[in-house]
C-alpha atoms as a PDB file:
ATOM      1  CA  UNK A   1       0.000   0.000   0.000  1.00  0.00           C
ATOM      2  CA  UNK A   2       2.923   2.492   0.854  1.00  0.00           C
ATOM      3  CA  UNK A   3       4.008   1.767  -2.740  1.00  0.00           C
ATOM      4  CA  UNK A   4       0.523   3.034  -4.223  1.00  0.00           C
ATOM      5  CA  UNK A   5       0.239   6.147  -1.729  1.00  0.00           C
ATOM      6  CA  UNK A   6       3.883   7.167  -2.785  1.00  0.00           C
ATOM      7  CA  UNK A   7       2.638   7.482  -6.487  1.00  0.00           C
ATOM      8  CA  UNK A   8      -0.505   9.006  -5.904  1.00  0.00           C
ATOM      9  CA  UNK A   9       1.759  12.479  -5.773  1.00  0.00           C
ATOM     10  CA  UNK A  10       3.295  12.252  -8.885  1.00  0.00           C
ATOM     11  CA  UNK A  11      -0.177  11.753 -10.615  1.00  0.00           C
ATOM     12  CA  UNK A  12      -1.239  14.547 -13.603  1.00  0.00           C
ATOM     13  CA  UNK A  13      -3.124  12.520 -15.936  1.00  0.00           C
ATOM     14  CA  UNK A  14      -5.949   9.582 -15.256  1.00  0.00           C
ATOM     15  CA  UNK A  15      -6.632   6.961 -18.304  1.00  0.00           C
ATOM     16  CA  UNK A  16      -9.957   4.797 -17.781  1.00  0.00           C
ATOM     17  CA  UNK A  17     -11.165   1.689 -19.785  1.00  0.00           C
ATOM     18  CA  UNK A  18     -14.997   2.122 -19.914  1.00  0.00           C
ATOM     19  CA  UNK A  19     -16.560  -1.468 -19.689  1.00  0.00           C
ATOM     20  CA  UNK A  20     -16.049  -2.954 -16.194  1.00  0.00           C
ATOM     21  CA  UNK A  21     -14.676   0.306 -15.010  1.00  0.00           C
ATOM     22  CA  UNK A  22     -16.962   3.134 -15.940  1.00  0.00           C
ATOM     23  CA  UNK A  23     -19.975   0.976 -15.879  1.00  0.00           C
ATOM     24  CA  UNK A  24     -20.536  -3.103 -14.603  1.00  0.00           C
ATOM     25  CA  UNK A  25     -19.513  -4.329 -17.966  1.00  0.00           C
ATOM     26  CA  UNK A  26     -23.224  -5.139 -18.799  1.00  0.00           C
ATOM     27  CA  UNK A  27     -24.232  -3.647 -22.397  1.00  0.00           C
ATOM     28  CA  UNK A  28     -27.720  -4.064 -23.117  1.00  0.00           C
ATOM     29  CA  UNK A  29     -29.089  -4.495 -26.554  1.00  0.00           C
ATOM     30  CA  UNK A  30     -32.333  -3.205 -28.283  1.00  0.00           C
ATOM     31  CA  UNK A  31     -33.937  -4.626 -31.128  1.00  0.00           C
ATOM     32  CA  UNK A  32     -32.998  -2.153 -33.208  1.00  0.00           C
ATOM     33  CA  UNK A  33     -29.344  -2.930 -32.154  1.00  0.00           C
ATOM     34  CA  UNK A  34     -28.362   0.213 -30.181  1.00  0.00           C
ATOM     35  CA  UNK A  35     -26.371  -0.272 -27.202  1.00  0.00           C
ATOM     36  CA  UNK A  36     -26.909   1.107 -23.334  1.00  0.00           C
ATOM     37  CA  UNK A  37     -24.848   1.361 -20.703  1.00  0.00           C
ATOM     38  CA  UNK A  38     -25.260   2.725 -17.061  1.00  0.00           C
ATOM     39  CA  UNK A  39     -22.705   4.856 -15.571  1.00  0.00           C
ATOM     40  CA  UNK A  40     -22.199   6.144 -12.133  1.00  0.00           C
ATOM     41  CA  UNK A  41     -22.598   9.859 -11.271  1.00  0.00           C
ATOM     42  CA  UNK A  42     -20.477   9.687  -8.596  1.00  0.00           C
ATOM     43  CA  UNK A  43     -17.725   8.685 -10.708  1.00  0.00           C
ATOM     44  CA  UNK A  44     -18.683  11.365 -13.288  1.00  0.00           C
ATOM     45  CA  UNK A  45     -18.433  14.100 -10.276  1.00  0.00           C
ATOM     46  CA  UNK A  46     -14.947  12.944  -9.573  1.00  0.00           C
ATOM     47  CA  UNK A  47     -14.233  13.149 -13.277  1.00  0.00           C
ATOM     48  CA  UNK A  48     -15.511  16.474 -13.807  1.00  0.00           C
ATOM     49  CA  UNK A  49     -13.853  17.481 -10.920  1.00  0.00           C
ATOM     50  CA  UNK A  50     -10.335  16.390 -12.092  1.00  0.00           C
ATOM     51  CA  UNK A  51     -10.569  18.324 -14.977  1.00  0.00           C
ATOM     52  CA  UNK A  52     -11.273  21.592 -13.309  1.00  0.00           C
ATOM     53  CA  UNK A  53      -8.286  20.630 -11.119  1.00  0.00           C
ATOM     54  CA  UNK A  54      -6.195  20.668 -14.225  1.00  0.00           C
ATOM     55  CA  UNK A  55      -5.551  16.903 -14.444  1.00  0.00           C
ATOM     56  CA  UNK A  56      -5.841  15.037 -17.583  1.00  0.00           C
ATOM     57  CA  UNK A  57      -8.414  12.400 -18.108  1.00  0.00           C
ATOM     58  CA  UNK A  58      -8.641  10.098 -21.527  1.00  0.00           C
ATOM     59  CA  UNK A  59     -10.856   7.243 -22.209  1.00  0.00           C
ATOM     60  CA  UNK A  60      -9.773   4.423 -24.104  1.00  0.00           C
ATOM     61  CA  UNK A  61     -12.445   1.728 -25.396  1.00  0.00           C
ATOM     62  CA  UNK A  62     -12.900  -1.209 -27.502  1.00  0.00           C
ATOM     63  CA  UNK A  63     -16.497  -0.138 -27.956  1.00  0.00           C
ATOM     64  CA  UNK A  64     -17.428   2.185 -30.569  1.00  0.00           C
ATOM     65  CA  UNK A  65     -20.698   2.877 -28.782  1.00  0.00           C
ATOM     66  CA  UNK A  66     -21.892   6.462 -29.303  1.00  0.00           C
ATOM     67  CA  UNK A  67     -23.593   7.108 -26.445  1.00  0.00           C
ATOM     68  CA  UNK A  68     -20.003   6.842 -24.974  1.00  0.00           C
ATOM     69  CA  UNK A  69     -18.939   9.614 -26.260  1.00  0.00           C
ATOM     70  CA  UNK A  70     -21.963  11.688 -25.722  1.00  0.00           C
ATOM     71  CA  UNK A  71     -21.842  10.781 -21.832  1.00  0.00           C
ATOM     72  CA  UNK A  72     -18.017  11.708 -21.499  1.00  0.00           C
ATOM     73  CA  UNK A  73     -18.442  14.336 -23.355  1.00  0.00           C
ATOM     74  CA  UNK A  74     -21.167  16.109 -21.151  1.00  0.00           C
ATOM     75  CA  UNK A  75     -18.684  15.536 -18.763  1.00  0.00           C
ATOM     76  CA  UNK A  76     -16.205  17.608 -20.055  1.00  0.00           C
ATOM     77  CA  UNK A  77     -14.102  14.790 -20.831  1.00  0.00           C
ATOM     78  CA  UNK A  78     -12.879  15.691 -24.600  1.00  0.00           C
ATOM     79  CA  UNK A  79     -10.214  12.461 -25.110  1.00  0.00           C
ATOM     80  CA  UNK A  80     -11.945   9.727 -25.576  1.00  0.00           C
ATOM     81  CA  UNK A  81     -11.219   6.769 -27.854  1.00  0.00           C
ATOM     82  CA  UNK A  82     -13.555   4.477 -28.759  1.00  0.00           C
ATOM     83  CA  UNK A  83     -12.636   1.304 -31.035  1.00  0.00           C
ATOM     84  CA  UNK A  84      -9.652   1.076 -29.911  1.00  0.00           C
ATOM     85  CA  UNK A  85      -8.839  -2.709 -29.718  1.00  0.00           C
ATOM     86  CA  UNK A  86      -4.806  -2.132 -29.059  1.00  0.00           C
ATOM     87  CA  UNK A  87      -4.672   0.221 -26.591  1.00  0.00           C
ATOM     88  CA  UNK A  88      -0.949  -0.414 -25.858  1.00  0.00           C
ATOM     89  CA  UNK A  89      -0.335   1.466 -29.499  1.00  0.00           C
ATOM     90  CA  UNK A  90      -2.975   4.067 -28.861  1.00  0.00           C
ATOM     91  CA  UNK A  91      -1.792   4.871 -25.334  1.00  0.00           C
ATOM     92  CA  UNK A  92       2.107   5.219 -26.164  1.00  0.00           C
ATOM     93  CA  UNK A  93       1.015   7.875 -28.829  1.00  0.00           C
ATOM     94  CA  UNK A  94      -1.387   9.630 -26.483  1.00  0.00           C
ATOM     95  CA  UNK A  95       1.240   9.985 -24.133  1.00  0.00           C
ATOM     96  CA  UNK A  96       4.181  10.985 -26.582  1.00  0.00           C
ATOM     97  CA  UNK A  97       2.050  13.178 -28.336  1.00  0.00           C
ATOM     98  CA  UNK A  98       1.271  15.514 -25.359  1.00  0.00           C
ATOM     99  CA  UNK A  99       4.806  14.866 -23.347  1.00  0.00           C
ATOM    100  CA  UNK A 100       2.992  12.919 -20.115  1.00  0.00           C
ATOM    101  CA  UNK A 101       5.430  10.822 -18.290  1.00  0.00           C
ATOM    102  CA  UNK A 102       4.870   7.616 -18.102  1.00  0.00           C
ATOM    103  CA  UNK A 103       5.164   7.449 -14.111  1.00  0.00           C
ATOM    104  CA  UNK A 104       2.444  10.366 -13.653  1.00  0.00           C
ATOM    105  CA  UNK A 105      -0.097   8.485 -14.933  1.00  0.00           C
ATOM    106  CA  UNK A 106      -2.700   6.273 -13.325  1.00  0.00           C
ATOM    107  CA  UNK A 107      -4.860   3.410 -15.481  1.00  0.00           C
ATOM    108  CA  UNK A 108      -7.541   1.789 -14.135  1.00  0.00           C
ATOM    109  CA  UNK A 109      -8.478  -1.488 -16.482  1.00  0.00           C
ATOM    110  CA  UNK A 110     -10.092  -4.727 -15.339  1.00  0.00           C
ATOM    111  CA  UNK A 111      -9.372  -7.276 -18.270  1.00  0.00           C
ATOM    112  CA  UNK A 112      -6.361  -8.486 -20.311  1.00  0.00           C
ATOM    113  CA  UNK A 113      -6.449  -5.916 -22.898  1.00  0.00           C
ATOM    114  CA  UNK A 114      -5.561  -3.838 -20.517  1.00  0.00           C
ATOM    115  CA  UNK A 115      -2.659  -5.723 -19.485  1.00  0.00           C
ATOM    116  CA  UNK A 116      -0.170  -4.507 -21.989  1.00  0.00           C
ATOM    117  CA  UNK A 117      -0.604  -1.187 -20.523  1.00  0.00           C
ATOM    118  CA  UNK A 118      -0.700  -1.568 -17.349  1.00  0.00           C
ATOM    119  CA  UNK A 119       2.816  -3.118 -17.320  1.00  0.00           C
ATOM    120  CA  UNK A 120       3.868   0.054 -18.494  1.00  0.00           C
ATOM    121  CA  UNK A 121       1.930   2.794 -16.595  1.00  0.00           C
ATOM    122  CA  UNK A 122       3.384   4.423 -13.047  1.00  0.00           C
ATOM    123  CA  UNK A 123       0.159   3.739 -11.563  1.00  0.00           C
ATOM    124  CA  UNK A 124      -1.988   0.322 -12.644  1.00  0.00           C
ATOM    125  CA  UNK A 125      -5.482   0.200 -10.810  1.00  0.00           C
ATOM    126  CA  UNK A 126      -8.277  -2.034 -11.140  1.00  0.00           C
ATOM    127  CA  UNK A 127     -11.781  -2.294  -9.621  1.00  0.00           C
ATOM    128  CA  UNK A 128     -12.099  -5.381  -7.139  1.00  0.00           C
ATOM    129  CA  UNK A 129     -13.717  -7.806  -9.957  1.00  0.00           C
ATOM    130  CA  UNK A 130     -11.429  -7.141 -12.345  1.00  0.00           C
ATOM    131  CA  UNK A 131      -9.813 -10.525 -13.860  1.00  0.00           C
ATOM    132  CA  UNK A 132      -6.893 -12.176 -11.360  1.00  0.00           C
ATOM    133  CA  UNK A 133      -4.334 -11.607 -14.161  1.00  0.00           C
ATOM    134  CA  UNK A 134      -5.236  -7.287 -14.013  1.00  0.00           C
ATOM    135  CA  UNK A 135      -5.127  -7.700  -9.763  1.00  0.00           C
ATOM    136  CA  UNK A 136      -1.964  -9.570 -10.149  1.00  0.00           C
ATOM    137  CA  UNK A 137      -0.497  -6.636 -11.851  1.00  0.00           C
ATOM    138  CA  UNK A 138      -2.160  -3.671 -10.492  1.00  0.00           C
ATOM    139  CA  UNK A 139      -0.258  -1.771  -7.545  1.00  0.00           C
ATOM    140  CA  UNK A 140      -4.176  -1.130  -6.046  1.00  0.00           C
ATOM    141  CA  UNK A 141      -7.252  -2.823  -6.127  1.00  0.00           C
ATOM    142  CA  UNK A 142     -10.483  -0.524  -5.532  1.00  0.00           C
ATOM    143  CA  UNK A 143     -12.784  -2.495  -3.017  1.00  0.00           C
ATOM    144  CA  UNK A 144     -15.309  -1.225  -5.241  1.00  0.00           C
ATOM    145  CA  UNK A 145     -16.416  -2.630  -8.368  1.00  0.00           C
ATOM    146  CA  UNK A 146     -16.414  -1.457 -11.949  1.00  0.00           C
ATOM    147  CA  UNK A 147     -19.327   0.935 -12.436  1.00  0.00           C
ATOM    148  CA  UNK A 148     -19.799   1.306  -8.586  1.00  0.00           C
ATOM    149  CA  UNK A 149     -17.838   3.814  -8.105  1.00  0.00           C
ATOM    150  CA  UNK A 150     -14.415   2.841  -8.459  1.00  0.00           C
ATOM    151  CA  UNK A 151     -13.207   5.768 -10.790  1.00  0.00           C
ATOM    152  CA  UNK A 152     -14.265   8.260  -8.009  1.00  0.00           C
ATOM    153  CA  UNK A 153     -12.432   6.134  -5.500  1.00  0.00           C
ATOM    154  CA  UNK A 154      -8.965   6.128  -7.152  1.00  0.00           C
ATOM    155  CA  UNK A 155      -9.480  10.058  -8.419  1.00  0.00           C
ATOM    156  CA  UNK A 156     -10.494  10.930  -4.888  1.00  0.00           C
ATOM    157  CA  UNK A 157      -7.607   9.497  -3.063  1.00  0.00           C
ATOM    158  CA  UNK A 158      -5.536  11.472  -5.481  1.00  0.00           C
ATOM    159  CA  UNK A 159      -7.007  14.724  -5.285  1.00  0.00           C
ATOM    160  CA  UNK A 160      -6.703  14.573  -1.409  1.00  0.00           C
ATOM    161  CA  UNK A 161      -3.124  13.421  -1.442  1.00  0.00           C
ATOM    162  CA  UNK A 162      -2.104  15.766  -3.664  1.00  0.00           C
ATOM    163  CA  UNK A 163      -4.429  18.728  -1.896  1.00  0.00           C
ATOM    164  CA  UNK A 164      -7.071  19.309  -3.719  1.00  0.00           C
ATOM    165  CA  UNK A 165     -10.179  17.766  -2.030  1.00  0.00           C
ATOM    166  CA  UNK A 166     -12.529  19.476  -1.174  1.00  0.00           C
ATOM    167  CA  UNK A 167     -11.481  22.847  -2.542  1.00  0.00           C
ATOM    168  CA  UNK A 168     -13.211  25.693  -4.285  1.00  0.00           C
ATOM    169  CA  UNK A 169     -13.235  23.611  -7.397  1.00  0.00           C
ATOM    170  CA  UNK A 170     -15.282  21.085  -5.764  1.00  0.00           C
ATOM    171  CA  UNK A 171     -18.559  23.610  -4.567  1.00  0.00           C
ATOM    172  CA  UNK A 172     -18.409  25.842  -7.866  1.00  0.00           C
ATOM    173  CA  UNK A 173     -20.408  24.301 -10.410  1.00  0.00           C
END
């Protein structure tokens, strides 16, 4: 645990997977083929509220779900990636592209196509049902699962640790 409190300092920029982290990994399916999701709004408060903090958040999905986009979006959350099926390739150019460190950023994934990253992120996270091989690797494990509120776990631990908790950001809306 000291090991994963000593990074939470160094933290600028957050990267989330979306199914079985943003939501439970349930997609349901209408007859007409569209696809639904249910996020938590706790999880979108902690988002929003890292990006008025300055941080950097990015979404990075294998979906290519619309309504995606059009809820991380209303959260002010401007890169997001959707269809993105190696995320390892995606990721590196993310990063290189706008100078982030490697070690100042935390992922939270829950499933092996995450893995590649992971093994090369400062800070791998994971919700508590995430697959044994993503817990194996992952220097914290949320004891909350994907959808839950998990995301607004890991960004609140560090906004406090870094200061920024329950600050003027967090009551101006």
């Amino acid at each position: 645990m000291e090991s994963f409190l000593s990074k939470l300092k160094d933290i600028t920029t957050f990267i989330f997977d979306v199914d079985g982290v943003l939501t439970n990994g349930e997609v349901y399916v209408t007859e007409t083929g569209e696809q639904s999701r249910a996020f938590n709004i706790r999880d979108g408060y902690a988002i929003q509220l890292a990006i008025k903090c300055g941080y950097t958040v990015c979404i990075v999905s294998g979906s290519r779900s619309k309504s995606i986009l059009y809820r991380l979006n209303g959260w002010g959350v401007k890169d997001v990636y959707l269809g993105i099926h190696t995320k390892i390739e995606k990721i590196r150019l993310y990063l290189e592209e706008r100078s982030i460190i490697h070690e100042n950023v935390l992922y939270m994934g829950d499933d092996i196509p995450e893995m590649e990253v992971m093994k090369i992120i400062g800070l791998p996270v994971c919700p508590i049902d995430a697959a044994e091989e993503i817990k194996a690797i992952s220097l914290y494990i949320s004891p909350i699962e994907g959808g839950k509120g998990c995301v607004r776990d890991v960004i609140e631990k560090v906004l406090k640790i870094q200061g920024k908790w329950m600050t003027e950001e967090a009551f101006s809306w």
